[in-house]
PDB file of N, CA and C in Angstrom:
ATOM      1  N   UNK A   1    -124.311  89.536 -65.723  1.00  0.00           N
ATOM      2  CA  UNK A   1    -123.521  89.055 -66.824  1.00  0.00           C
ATOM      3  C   UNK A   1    -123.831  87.570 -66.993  1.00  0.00           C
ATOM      4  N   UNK A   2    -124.061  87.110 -67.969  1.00  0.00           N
ATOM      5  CA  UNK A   2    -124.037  85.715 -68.843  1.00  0.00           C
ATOM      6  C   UNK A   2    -123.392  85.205 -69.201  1.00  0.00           C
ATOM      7  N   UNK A   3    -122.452  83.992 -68.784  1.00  0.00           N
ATOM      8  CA  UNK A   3    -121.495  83.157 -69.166  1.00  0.00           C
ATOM      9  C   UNK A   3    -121.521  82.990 -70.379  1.00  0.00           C
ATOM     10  N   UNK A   4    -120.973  82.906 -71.787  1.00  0.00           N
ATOM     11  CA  UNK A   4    -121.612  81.917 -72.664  1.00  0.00           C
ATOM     12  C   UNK A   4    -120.397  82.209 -73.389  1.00  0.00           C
ATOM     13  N   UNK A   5    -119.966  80.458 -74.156  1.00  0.00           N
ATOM     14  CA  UNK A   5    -118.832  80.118 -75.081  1.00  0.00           C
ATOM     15  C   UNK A   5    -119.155  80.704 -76.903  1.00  0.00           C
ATOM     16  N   UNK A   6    -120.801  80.390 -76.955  1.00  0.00           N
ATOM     17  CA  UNK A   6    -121.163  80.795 -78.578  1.00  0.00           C
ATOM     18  C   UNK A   6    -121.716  82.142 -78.575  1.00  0.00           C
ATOM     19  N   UNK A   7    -122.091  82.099 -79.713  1.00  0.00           N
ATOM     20  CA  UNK A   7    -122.675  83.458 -80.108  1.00  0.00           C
ATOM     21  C   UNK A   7    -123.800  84.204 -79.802  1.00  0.00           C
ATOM     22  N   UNK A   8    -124.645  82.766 -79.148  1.00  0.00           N
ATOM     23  CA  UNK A   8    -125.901  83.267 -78.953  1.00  0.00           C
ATOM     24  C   UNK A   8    -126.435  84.173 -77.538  1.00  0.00           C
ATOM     25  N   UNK A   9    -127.082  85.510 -78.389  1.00  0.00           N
ATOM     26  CA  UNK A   9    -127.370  85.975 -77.133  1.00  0.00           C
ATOM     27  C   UNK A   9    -128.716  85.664 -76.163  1.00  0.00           C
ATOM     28  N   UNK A  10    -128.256  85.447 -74.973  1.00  0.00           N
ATOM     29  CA  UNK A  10    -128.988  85.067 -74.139  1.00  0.00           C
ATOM     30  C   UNK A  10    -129.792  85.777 -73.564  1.00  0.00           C
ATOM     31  N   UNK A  11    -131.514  86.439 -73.466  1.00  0.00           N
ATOM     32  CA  UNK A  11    -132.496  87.247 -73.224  1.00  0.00           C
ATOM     33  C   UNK A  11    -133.164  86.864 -71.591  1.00  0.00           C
ATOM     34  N   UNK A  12    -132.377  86.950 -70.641  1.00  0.00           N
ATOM     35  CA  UNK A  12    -133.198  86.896 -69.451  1.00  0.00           C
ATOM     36  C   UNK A  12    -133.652  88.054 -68.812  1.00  0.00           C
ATOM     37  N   UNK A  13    -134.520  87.978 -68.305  1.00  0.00           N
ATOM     38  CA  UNK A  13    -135.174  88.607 -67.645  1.00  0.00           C
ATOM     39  C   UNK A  13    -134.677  88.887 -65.767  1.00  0.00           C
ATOM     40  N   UNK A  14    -134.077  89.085 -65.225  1.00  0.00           N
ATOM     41  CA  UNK A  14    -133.915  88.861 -64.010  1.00  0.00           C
ATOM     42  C   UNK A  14    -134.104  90.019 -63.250  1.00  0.00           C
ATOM     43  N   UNK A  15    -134.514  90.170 -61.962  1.00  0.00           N
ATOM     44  CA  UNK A  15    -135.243  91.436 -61.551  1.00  0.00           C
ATOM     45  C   UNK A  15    -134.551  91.324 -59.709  1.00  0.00           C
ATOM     46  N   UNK A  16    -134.111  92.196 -59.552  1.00  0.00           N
ATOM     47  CA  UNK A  16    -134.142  92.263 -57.919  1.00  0.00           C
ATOM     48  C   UNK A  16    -134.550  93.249 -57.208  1.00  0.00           C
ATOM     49  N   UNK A  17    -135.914  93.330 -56.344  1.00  0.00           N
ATOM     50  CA  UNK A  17    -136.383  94.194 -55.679  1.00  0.00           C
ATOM     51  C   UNK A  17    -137.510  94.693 -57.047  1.00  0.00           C
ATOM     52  N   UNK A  18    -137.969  93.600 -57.705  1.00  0.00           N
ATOM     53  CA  UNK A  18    -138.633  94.419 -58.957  1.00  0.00           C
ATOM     54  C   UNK A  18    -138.083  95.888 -59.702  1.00  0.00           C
ATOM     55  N   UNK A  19    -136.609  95.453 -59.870  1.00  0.00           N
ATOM     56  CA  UNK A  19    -135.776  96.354 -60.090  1.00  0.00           C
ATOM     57  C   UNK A  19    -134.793  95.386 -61.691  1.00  0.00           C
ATOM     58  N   UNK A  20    -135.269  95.750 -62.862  1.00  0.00           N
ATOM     59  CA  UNK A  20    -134.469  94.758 -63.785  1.00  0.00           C
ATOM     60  C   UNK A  20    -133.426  95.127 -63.612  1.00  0.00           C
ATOM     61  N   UNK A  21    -132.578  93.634 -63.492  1.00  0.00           N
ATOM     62  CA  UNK A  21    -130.975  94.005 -63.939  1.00  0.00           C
ATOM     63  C   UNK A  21    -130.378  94.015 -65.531  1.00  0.00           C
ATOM     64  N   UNK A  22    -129.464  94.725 -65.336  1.00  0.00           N
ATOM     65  CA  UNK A  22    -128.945  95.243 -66.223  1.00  0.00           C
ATOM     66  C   UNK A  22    -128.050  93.832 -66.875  1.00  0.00           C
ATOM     67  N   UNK A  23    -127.553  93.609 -68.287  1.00  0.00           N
ATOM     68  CA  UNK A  23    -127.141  92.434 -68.818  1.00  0.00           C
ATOM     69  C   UNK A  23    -125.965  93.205 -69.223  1.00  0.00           C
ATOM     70  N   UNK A  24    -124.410  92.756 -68.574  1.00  0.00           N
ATOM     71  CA  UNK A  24    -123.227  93.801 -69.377  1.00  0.00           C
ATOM     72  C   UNK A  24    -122.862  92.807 -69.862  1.00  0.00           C
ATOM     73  N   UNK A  25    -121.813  93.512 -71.104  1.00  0.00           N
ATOM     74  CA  UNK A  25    -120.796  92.117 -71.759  1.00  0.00           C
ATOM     75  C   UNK A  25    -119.321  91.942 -70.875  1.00  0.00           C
ATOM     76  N   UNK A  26    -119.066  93.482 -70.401  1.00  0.00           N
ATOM     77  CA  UNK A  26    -117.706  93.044 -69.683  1.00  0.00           C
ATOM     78  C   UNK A  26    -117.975  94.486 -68.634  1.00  0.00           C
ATOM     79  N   UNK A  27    -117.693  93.817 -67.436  1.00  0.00           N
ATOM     80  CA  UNK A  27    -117.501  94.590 -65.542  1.00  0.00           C
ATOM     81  C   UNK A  27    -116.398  94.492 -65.140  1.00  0.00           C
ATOM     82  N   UNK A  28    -115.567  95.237 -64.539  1.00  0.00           N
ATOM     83  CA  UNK A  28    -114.321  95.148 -63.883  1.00  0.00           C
ATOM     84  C   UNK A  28    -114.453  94.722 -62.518  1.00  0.00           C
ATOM     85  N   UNK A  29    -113.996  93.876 -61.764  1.00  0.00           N
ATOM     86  CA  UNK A  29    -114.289  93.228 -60.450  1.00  0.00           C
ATOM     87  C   UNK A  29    -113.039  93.104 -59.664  1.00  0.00           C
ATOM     88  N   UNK A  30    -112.283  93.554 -58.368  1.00  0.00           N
ATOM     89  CA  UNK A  30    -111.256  93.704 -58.205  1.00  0.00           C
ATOM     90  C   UNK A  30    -109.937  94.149 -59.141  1.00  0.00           C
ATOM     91  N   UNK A  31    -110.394  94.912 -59.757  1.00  0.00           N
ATOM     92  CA  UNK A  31    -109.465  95.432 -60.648  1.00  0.00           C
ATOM     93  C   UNK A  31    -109.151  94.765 -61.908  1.00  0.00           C
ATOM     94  N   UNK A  32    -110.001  93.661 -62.448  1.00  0.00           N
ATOM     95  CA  UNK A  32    -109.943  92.629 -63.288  1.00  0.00           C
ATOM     96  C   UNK A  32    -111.263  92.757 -64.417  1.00  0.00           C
ATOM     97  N   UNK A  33    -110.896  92.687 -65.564  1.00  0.00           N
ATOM     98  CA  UNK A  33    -112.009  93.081 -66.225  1.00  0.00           C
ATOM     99  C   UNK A  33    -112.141  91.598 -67.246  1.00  0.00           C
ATOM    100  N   UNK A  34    -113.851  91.156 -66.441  1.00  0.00           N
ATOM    101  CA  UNK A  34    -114.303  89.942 -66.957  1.00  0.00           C
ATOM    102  C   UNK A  34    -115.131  90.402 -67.794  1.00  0.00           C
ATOM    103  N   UNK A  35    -115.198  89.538 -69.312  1.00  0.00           N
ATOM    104  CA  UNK A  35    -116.248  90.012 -70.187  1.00  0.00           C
ATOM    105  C   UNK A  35    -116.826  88.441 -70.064  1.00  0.00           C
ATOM    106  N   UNK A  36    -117.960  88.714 -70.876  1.00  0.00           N
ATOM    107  CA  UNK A  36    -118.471  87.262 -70.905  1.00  0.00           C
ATOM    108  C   UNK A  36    -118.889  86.444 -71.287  1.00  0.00           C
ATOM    109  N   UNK A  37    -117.105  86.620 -72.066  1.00  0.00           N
ATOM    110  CA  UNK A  37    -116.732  85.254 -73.035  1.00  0.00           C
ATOM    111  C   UNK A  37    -115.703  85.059 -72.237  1.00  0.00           C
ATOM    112  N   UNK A  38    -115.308  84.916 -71.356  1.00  0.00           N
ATOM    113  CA  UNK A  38    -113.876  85.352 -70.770  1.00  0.00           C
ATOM    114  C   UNK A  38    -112.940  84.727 -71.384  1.00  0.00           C
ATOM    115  N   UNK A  39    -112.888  85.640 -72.634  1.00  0.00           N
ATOM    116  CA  UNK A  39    -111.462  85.974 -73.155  1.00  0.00           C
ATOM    117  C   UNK A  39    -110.073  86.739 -73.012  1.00  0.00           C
ATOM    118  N   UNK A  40    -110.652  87.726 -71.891  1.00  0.00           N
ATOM    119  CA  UNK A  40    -109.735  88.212 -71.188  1.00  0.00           C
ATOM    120  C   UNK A  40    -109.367  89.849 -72.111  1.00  0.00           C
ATOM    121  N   UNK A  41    -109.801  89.480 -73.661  1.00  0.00           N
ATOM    122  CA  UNK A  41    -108.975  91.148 -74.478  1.00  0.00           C
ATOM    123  C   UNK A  41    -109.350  91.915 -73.764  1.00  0.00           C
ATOM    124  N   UNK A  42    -110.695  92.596 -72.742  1.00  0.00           N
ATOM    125  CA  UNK A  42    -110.579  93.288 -72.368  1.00  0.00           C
ATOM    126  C   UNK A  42    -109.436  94.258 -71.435  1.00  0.00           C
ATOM    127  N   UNK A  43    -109.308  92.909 -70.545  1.00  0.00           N
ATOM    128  CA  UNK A  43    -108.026  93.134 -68.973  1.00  0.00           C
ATOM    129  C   UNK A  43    -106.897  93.396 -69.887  1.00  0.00           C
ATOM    130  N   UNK A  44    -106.658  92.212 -71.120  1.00  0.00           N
ATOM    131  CA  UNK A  44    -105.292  92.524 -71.962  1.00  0.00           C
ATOM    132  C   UNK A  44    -104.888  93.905 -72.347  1.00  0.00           C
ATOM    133  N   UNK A  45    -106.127  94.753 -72.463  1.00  0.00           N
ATOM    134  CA  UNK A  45    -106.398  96.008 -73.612  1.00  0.00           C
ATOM    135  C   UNK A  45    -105.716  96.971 -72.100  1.00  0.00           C
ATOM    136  N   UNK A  46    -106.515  97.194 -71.151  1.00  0.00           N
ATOM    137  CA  UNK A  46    -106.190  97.505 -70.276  1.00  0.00           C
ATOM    138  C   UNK A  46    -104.711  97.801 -69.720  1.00  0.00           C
ATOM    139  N   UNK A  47    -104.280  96.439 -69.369  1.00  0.00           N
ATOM    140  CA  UNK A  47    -103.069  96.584 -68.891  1.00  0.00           C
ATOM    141  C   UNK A  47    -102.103  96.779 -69.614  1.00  0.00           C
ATOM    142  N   UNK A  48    -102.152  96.420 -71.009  1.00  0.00           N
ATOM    143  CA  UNK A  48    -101.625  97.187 -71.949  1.00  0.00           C
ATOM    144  C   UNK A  48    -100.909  98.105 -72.195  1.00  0.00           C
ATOM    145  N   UNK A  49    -102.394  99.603 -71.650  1.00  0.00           N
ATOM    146  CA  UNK A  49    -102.489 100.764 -71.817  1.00  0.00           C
ATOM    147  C   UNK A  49    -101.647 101.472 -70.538  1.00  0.00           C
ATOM    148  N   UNK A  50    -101.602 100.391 -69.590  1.00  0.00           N
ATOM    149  CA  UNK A  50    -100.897 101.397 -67.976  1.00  0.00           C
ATOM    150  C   UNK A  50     -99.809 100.531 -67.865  1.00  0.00           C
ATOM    151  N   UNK A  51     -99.467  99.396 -68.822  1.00  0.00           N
ATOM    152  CA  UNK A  51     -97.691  99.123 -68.761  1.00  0.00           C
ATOM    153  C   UNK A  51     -97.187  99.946 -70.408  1.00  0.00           C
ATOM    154  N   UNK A  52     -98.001 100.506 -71.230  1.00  0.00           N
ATOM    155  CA  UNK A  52     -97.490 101.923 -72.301  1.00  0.00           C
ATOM    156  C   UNK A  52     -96.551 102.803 -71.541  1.00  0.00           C
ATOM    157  N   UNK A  53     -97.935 103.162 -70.380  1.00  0.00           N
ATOM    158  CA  UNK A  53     -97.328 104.697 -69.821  1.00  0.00           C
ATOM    159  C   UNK A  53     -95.932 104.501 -69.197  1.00  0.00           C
ATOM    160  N   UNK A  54     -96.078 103.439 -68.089  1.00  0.00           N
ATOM    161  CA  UNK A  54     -94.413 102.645 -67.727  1.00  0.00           C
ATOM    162  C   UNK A  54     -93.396 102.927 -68.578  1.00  0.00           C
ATOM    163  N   UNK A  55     -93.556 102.467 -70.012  1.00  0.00           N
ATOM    164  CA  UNK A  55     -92.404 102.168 -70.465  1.00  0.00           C
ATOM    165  C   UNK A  55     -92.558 103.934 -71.011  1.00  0.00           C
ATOM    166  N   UNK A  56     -92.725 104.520 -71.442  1.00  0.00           N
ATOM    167  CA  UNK A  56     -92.766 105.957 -71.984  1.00  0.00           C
ATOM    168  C   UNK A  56     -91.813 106.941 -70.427  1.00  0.00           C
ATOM    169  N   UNK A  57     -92.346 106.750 -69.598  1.00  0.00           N
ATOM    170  CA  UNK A  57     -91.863 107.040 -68.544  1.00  0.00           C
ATOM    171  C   UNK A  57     -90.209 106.612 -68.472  1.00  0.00           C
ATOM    172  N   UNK A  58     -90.348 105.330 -68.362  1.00  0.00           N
ATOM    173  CA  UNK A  58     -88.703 104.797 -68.389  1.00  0.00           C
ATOM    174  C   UNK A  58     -88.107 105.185 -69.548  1.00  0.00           C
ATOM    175  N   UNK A  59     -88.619 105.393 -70.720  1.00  0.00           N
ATOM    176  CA  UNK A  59     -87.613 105.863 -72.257  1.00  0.00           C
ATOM    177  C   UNK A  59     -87.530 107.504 -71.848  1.00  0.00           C
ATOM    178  N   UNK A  60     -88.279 107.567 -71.347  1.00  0.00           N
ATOM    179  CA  UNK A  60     -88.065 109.593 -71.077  1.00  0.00           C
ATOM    180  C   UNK A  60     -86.746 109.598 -69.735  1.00  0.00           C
ATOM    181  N   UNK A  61     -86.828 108.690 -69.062  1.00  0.00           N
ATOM    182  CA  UNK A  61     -85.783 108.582 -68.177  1.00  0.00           C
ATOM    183  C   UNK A  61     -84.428 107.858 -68.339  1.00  0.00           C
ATOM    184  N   UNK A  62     -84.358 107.320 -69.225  1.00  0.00           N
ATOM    185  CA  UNK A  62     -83.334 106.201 -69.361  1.00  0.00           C
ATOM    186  C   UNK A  62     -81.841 107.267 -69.537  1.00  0.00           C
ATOM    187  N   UNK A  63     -81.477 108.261 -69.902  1.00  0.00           N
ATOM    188  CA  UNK A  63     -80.724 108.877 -70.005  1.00  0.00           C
ATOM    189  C   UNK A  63     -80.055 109.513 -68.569  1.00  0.00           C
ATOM    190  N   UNK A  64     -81.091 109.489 -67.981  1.00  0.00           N
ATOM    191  CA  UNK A  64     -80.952 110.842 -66.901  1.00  0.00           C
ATOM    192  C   UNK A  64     -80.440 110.296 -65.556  1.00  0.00           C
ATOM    193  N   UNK A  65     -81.211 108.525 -65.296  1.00  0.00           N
ATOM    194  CA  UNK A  65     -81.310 107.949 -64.070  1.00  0.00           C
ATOM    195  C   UNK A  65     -80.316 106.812 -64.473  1.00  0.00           C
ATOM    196  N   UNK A  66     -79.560 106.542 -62.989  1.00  0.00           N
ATOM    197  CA  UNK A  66     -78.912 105.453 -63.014  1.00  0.00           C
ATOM    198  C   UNK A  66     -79.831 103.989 -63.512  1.00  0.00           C
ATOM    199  N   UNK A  67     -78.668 102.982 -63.690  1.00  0.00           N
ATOM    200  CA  UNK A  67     -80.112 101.748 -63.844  1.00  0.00           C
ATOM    201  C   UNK A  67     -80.325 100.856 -62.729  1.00  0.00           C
ATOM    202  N   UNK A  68     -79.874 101.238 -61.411  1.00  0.00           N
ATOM    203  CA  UNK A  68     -80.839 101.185 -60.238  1.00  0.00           C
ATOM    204  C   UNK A  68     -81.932 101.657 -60.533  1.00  0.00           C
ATOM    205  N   UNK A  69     -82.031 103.150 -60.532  1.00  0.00           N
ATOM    206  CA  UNK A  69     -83.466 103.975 -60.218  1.00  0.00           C
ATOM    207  C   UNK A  69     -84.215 103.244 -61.238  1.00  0.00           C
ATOM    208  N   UNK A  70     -84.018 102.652 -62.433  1.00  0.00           N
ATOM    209  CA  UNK A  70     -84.595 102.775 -63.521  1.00  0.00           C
ATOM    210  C   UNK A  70     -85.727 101.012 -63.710  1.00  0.00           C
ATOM    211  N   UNK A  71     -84.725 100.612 -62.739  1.00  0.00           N
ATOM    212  CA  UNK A  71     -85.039  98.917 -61.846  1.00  0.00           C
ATOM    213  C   UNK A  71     -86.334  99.677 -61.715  1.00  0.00           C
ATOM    214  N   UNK A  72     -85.827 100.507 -60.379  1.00  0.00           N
ATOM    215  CA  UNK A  72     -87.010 100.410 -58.909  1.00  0.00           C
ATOM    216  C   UNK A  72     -88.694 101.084 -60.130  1.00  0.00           C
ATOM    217  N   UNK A  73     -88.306 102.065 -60.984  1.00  0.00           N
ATOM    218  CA  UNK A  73     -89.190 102.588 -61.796  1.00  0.00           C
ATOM    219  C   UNK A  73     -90.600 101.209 -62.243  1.00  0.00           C
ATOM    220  N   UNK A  74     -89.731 100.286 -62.679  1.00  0.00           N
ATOM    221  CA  UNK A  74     -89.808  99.556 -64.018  1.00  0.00           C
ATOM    222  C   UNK A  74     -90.902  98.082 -62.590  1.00  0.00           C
ATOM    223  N   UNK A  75     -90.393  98.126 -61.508  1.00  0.00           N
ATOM    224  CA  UNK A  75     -91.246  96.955 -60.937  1.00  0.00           C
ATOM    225  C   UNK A  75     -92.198  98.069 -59.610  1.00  0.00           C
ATOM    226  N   UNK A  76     -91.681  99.025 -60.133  1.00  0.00           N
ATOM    227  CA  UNK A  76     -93.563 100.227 -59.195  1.00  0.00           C
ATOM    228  C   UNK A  76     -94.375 100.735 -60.587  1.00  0.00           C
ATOM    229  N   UNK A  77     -94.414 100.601 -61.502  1.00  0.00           N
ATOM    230  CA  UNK A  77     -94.842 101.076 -62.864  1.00  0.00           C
ATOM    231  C   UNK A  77     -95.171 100.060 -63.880  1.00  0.00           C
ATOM    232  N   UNK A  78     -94.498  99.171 -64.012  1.00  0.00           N
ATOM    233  CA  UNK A  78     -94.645  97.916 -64.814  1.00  0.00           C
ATOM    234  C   UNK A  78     -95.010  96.883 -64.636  1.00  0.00           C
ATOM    235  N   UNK A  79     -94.712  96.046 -63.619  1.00  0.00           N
ATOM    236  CA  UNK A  79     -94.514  94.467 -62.903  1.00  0.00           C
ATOM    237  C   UNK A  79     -95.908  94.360 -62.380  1.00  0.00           C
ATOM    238  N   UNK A  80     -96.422  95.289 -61.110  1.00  0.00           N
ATOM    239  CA  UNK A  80     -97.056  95.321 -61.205  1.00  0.00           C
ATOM    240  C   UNK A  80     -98.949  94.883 -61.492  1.00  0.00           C
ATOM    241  N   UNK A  81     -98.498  95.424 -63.114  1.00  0.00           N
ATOM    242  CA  UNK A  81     -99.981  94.886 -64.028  1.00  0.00           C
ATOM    243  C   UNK A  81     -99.417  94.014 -64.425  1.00  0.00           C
ATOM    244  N   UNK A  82     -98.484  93.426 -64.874  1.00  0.00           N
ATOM    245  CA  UNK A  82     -98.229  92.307 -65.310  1.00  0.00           C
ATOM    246  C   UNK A  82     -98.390  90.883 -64.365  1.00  0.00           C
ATOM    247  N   UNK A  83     -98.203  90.979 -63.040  1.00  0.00           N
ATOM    248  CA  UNK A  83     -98.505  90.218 -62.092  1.00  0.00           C
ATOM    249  C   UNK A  83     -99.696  90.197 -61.624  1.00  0.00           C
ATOM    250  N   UNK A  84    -100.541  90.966 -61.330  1.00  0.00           N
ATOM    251  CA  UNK A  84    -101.631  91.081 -60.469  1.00  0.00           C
ATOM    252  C   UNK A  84    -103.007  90.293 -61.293  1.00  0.00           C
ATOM    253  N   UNK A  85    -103.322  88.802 -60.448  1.00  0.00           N
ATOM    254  CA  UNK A  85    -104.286  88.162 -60.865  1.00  0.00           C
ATOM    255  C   UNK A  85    -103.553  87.363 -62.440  1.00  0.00           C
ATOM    256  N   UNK A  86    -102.300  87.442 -62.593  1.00  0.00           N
ATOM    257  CA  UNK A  86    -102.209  87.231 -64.002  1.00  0.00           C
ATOM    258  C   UNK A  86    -102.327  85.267 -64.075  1.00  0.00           C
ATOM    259  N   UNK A  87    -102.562  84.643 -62.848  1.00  0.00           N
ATOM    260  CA  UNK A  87    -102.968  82.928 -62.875  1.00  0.00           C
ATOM    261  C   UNK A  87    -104.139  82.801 -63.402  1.00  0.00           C
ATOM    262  N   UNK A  88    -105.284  84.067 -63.579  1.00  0.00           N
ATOM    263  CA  UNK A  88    -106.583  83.980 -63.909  1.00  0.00           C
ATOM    264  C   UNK A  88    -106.753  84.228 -65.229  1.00  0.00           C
ATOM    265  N   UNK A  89    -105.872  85.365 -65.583  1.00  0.00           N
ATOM    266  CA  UNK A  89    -106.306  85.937 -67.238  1.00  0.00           C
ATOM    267  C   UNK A  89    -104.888  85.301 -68.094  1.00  0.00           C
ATOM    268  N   UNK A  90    -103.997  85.187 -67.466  1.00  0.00           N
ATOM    269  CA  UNK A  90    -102.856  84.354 -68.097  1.00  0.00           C
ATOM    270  C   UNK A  90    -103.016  83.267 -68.983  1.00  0.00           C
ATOM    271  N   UNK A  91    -104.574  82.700 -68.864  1.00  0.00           N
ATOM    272  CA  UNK A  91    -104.923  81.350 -69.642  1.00  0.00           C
ATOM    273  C   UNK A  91    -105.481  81.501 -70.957  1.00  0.00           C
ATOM    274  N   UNK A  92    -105.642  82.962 -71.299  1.00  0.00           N
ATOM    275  CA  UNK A  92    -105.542  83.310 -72.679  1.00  0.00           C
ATOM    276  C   UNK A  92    -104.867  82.957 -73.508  1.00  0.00           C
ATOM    277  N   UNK A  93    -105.724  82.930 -75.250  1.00  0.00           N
ATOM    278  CA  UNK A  93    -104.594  83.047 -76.099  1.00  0.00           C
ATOM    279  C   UNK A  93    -103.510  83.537 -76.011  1.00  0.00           C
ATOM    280  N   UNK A  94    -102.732  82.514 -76.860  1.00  0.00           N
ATOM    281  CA  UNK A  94    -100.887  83.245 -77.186  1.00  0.00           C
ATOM    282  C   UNK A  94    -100.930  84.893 -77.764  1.00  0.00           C
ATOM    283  N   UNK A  95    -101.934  85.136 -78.667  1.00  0.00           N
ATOM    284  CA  UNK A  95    -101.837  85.837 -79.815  1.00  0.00           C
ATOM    285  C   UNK A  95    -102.429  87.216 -78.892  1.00  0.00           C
ATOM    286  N   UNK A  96    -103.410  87.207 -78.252  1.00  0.00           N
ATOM    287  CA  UNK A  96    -103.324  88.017 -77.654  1.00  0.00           C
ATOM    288  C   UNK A  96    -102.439  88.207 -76.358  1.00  0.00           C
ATOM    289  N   UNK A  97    -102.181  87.695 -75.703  1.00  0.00           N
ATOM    290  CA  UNK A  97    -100.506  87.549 -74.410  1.00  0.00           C
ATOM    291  C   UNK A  97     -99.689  88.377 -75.442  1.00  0.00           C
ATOM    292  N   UNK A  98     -98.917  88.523 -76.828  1.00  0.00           N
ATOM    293  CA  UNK A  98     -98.114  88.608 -77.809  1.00  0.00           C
ATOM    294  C   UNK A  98     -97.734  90.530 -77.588  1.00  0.00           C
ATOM    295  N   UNK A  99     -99.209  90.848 -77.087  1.00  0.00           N
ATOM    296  CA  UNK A  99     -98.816  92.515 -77.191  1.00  0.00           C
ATOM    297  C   UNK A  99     -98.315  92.124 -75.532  1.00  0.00           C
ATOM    298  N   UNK A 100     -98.244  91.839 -74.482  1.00  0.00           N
ATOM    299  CA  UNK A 100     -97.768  92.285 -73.468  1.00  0.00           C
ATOM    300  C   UNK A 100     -96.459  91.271 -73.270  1.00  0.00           C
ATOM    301  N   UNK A 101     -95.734  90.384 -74.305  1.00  0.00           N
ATOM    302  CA  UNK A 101     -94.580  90.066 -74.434  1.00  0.00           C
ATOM    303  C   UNK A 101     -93.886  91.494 -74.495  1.00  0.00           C
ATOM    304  N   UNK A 102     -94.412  92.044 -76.214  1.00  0.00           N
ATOM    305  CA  UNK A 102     -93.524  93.424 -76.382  1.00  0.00           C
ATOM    306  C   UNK A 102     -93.458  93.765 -76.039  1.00  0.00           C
ATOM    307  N   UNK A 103     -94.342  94.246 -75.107  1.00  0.00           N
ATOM    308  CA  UNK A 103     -94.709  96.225 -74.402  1.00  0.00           C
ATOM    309  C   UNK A 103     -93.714  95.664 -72.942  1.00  0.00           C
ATOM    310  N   UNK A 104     -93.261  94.457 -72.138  1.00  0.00           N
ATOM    311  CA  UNK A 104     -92.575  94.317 -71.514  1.00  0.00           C
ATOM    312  C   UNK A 104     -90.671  93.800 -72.013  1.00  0.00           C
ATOM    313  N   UNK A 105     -90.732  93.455 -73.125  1.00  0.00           N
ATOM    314  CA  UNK A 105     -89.378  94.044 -73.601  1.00  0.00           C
ATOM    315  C   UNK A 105     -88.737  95.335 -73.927  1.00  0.00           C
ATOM    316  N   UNK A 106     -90.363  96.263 -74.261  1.00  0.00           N
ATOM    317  CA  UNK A 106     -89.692  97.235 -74.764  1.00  0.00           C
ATOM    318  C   UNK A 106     -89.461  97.976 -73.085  1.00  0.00           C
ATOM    319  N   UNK A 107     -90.248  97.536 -72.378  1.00  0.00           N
ATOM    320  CA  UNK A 107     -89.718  98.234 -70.543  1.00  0.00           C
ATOM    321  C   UNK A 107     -88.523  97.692 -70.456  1.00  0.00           C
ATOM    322  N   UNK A 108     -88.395  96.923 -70.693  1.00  0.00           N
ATOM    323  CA  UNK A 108     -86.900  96.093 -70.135  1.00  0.00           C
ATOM    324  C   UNK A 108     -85.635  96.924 -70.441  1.00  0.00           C
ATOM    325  N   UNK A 109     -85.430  97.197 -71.972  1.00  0.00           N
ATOM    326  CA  UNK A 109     -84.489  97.584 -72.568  1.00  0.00           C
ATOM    327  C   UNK A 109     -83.684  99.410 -72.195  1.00  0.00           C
ATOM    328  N   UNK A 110     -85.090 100.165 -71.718  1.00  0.00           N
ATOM    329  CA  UNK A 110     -84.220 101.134 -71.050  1.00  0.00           C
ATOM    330  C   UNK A 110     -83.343 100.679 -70.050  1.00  0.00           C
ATOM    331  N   UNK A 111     -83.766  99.580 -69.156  1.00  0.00           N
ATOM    332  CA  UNK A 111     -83.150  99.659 -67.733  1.00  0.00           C
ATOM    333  C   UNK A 111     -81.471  98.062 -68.387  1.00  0.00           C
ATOM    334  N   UNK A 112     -81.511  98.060 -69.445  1.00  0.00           N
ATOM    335  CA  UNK A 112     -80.259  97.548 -69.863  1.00  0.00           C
ATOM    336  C   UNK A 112     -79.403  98.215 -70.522  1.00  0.00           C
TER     337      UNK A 112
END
């Protein structure tokens, strides 16, 4: 992968074991998905998608479970992706951060 802030794409050649490597735009690396612009939409898109299922989970439950259980649900299901590595990709735009404001209010509100 190739660092780069502009547009331009960068054509190297790099070989290990006379084996070319491969040029990606975005790799997941400890569970963190760097593209490389590191803008982060990727990891955003991501965690996104597995604090969705969280909250779908907690709205299918919110009736049934006390709001203890609905706590313990909401920080093994939710918290989570929202925490993990988030000092690294946290330095993103507002505008994209903006979908995982919602998608963690809308977790919140079953367990109130």
């Amino acid at each position: 992968m190739v660092f780069n802030k502009g547009r331009n794409n960068y054509n190297f050649n790099i070989s290990m074991n006379n084996k070319p490597l491969l040029n990606v735009h975005c790799t997941k690396f400890l569970g963190v998905y760097i593209d490389d612009k590191l803008s982060w939409k990727d990891h955003v898109q991501y965690v996104s998608v597995q604090i969705s299922r969280g909250v779908g989970i907690l709205s299918k439950l919110k009736f049934t479970l006390p709001q203890r259980a609905l706590r313990l649900i909401y920080l093994s299901l939710v918290l989570p992706h929202l925490s993990y590595c988030c000092s690294i990709w946290s330095g993103t735009t507002k505008s994209i951060l903006n979908k995982h404001f919602i998608l963690q209010k809308r977790a919140v509100r079953p367990i109130t």
